[in-house]
N, C-alpha and C. Protein backbone atom coordinates (compact mmCIF):
# COMPACT_ATOMS: atom_id res chain seq x y z
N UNK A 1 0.03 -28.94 -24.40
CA UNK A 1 0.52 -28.68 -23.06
C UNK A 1 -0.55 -27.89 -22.30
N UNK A 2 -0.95 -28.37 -20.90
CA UNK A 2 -2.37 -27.77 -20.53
C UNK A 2 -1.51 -27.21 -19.17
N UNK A 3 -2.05 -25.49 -19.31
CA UNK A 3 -1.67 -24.78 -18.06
C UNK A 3 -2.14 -24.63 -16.82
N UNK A 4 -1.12 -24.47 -15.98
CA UNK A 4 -1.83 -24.79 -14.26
C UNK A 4 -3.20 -23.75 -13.97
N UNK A 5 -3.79 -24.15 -12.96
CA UNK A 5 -4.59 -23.25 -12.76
C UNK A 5 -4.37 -21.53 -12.30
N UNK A 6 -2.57 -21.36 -11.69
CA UNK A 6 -2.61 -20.52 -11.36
C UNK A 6 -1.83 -19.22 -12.61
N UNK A 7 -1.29 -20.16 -13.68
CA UNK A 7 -1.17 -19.98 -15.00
C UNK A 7 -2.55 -18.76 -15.41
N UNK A 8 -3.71 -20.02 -15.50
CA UNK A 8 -4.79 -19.62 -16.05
C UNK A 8 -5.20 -18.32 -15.62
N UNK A 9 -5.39 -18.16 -13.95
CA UNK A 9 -6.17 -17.00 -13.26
C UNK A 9 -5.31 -15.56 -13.87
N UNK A 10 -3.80 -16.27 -13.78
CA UNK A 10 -3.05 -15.43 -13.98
C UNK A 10 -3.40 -14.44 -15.47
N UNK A 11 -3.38 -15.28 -16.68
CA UNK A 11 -3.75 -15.01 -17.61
C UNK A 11 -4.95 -14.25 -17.96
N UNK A 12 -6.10 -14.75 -17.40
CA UNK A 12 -7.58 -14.05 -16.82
C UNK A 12 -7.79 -12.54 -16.71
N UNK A 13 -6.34 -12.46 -15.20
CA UNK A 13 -6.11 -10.72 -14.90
C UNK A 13 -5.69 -10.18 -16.44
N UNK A 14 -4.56 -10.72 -16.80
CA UNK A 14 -4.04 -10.02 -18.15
C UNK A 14 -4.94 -9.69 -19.34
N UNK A 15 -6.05 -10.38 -19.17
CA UNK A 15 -6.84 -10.53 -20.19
C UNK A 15 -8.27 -9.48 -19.96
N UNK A 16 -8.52 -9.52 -18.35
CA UNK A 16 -9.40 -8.74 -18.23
C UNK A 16 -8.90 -7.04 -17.77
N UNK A 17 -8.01 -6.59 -17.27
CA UNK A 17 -7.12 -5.34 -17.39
C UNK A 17 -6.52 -4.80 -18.72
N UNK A 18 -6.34 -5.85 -19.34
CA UNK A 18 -5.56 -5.13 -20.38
C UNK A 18 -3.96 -4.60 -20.26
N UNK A 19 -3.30 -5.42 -18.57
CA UNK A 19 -2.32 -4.72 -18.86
C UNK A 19 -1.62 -5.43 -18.76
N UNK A 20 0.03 -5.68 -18.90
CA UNK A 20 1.20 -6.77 -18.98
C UNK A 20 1.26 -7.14 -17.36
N UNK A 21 2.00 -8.32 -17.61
CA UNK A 21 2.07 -9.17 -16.55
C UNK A 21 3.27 -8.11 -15.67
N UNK A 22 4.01 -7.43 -16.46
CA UNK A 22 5.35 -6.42 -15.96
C UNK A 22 4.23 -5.60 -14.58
N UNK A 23 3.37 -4.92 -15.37
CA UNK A 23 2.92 -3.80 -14.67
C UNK A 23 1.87 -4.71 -13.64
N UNK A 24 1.29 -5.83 -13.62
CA UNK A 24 0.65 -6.21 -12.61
C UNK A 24 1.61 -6.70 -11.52
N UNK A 25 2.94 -6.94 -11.83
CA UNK A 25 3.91 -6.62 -10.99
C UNK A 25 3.61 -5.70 -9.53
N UNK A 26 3.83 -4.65 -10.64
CA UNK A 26 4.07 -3.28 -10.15
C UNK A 26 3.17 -3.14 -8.82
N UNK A 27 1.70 -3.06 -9.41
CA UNK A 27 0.49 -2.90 -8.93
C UNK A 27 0.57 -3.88 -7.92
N UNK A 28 0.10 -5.05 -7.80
CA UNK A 28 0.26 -5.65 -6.81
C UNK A 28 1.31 -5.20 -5.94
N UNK A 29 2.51 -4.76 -6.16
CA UNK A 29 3.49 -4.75 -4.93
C UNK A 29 3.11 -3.60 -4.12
N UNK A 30 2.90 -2.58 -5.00
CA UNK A 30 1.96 -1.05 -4.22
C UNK A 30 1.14 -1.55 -3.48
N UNK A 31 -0.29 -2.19 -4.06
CA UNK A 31 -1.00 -2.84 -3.08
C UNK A 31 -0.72 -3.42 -1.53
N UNK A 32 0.28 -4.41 -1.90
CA UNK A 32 0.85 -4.67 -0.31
C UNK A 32 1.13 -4.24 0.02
N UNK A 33 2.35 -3.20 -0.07
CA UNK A 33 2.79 -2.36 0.16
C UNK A 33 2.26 -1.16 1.03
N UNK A 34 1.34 -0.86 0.45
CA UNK A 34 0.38 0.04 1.32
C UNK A 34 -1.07 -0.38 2.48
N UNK A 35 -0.95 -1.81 1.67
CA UNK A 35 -1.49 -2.91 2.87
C UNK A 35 -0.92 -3.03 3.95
N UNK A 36 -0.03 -3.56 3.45
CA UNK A 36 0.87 -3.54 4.85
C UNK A 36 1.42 -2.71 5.93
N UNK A 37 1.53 -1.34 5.02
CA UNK A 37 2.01 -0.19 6.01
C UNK A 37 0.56 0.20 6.91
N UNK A 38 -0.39 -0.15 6.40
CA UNK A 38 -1.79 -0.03 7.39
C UNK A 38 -2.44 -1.17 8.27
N UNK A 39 -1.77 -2.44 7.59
CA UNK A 39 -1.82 -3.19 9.07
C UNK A 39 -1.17 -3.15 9.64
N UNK A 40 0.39 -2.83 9.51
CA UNK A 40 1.70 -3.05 10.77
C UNK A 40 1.35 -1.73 10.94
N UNK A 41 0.49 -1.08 10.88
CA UNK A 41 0.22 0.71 11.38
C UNK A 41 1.90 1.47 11.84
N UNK A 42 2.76 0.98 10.83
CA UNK A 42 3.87 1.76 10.81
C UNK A 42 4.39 2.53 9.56
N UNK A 43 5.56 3.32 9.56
CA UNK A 43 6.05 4.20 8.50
C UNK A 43 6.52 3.13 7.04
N UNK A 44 6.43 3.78 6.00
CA UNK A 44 6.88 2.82 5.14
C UNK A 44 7.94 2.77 5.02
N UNK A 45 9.50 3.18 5.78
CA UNK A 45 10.57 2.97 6.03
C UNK A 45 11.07 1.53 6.75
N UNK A 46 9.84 1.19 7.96
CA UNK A 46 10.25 0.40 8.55
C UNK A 46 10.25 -0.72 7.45
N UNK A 47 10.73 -2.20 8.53
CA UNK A 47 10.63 -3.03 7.57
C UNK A 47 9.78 -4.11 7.35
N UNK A 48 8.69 -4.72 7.94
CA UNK A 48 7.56 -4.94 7.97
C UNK A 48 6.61 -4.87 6.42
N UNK A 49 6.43 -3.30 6.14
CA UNK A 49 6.18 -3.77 4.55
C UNK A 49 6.72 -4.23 3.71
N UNK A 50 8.03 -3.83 3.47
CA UNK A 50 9.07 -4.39 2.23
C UNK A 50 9.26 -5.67 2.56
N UNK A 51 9.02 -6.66 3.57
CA UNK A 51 9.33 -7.89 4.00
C UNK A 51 7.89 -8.82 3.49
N UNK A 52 7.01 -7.83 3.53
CA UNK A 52 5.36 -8.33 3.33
C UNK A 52 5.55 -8.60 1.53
N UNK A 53 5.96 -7.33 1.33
CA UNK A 53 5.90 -7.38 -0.28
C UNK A 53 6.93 -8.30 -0.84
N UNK A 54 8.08 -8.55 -0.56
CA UNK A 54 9.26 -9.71 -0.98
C UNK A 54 8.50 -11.33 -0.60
N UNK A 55 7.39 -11.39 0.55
CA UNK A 55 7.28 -12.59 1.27
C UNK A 55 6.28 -13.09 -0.33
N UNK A 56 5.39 -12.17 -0.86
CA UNK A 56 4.45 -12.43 -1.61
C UNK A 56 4.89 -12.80 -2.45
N UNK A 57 6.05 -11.24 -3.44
CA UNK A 57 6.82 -11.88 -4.70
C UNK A 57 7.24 -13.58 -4.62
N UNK A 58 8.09 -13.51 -4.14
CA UNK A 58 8.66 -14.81 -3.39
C UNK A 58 7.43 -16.21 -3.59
N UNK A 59 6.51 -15.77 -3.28
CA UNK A 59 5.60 -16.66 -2.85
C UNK A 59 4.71 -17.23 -4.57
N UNK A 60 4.33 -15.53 -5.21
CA UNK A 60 4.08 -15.93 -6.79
C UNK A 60 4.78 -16.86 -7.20
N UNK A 61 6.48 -16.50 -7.14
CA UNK A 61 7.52 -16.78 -8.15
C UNK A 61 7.54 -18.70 -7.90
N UNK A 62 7.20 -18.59 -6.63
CA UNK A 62 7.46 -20.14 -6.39
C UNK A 62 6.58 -21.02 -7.02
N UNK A 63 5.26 -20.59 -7.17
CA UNK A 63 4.58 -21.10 -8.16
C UNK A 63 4.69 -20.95 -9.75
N UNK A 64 5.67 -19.84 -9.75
CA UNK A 64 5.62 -19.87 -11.39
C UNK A 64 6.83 -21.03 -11.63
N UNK A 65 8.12 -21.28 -10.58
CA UNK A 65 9.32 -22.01 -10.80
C UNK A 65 8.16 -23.50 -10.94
N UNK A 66 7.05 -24.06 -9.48
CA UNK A 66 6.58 -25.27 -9.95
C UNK A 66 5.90 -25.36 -11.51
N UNK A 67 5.20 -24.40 -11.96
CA UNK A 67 4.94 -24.51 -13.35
C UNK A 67 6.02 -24.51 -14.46
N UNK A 68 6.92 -23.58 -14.33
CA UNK A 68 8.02 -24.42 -15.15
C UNK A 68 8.69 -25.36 -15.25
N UNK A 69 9.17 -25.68 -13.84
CA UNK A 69 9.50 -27.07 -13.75
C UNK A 69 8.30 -27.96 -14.28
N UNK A 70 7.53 -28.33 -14.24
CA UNK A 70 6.32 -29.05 -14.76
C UNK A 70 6.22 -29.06 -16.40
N UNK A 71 6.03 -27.44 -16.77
CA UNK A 71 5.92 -27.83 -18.09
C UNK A 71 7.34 -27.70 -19.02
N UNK A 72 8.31 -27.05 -18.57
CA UNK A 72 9.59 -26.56 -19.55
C UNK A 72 10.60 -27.78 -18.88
N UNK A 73 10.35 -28.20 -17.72
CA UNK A 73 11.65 -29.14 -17.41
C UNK A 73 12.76 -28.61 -16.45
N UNK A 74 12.67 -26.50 -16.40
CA UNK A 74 13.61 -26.31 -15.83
C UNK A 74 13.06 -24.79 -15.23
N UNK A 75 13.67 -24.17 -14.91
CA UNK A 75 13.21 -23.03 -13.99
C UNK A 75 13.80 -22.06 -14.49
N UNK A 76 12.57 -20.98 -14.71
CA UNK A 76 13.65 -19.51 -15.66
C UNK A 76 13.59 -18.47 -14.17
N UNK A 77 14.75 -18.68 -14.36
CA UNK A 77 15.09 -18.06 -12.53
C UNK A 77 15.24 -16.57 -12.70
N UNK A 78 15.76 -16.08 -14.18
CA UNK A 78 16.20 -15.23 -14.63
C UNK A 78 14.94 -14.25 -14.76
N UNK A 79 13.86 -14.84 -15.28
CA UNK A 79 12.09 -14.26 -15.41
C UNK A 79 11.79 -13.78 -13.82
N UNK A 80 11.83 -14.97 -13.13
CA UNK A 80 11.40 -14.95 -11.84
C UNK A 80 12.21 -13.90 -10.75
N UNK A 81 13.88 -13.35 -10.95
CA UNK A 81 14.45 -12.17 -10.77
C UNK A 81 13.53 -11.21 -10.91
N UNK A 82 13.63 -11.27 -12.40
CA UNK A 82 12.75 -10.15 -13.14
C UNK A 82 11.73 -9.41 -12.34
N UNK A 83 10.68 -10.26 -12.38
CA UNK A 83 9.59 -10.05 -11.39
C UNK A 83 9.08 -9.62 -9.74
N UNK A 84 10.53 -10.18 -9.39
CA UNK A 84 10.93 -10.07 -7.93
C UNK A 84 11.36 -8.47 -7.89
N UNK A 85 12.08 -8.22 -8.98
CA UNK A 85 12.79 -6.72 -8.99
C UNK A 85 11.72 -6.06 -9.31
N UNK A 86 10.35 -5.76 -9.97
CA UNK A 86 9.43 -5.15 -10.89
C UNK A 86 8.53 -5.34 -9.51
N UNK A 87 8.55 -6.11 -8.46
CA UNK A 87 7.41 -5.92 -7.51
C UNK A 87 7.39 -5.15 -6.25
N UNK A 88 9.00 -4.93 -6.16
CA UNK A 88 9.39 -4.51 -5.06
C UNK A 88 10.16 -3.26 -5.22
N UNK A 89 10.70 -2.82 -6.49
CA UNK A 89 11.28 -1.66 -6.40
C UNK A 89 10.47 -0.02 -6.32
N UNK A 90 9.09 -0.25 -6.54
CA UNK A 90 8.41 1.29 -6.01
C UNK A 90 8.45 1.22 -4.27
N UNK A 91 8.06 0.01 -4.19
CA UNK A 91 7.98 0.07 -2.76
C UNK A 91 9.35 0.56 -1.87
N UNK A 92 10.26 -0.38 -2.38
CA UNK A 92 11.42 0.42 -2.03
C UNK A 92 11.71 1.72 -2.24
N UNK A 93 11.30 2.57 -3.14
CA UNK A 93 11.58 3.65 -3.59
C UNK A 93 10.51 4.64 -2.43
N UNK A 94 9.39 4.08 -2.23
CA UNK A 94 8.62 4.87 -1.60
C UNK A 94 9.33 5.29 -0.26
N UNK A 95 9.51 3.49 0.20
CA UNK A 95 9.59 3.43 1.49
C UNK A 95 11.01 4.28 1.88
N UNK A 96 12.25 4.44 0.59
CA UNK A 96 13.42 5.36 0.96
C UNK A 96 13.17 6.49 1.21
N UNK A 97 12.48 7.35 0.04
CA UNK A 97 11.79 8.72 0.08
C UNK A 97 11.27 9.02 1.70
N UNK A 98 10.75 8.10 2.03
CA UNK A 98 10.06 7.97 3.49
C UNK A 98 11.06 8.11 4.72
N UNK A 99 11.94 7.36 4.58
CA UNK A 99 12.71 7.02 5.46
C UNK A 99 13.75 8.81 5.29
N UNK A 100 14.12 9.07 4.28
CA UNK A 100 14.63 10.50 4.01
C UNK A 100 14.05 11.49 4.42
N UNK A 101 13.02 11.34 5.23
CA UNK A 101 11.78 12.43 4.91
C UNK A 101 11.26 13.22 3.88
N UNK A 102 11.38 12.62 2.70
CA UNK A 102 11.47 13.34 1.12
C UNK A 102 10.15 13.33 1.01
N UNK A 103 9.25 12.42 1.86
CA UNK A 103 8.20 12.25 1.42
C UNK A 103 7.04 11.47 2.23
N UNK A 104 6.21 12.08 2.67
CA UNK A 104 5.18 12.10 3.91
C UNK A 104 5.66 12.47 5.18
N UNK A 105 5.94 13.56 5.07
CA UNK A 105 7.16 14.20 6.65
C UNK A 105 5.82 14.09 7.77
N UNK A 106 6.49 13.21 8.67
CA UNK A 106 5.94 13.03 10.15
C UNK A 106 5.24 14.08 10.73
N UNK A 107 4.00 13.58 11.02
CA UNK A 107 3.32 15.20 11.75
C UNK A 107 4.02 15.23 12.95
N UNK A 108 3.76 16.39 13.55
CA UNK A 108 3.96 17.00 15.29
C UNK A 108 3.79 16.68 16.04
C-alpha cells in the first residue's frame, strides 16, 4: 500500500522533530493562532483567529479523510475529531484567558 504524498511530508515532520503527530497538532494551531492574531491585528478573543485555526484543522483533516478513504475504504472521523480538538483547544484556551482579561490585559 503506497502513501499519499501528503501522508509522506507528514511523516518527514514526525521523523525530523522527533515529536508525535498529537503535539504537531498542538504546535501548528499556536502557530496560526498567533499568525493570525497578527495579521487580523486583533485581540485573541475576537474571532478571526479561532476561525483561521479551525479553517486549517478542517482543511488537514480533509486530506487525511481523502487518504483514508483511498487507502482503508472508509474515514476514521473519530481520529480526525481527535485532531480537530488537539489543534484548537490552546488556542481557545488562550484566546478565553484573553477575552477574561486573565491574560494580556489591554494597555491604556
Amino acid at each position: 500500500m503506497a502513501i499519499s504524498t501528503v501522508q509522506a511530508i507528514k511523516l518527514a515532520i514526525v521523523s525530523v522533530t522527533g515529536l508525535s503527530k498529537d503535539a504537531l497538532h498542538i504546535y501548528v494551531g499556536l502557530m496560526v493562532f498567533f499568525a493570525a492574531m497578527r495579521i487580523f491585528r486583533r485581540q485573541g478573543h475576537r474571532f478571526m483567529p479561532l476561525l483561521a485555526v479551525f479553517i486549517v484543522a478542517c482543511c488537514g483533516e480533509v486530506l487525511d479523510m481523502r487518504d483514508d478513504l483511498h487507502s482503508l475504504g472508509y474515514w476514521r472521523w473519530d481520529a480526525s475529531l481527535h485532531d480537530v480538538i488537539n489543534t484548537l483547544f490552546w488556542p481557545f484556551v488562550i484566546a478565553l484567558l484573553m477575552r477574561k482579561g486573565w491574560l494580556f490585559k489591554p494597555q491604556p
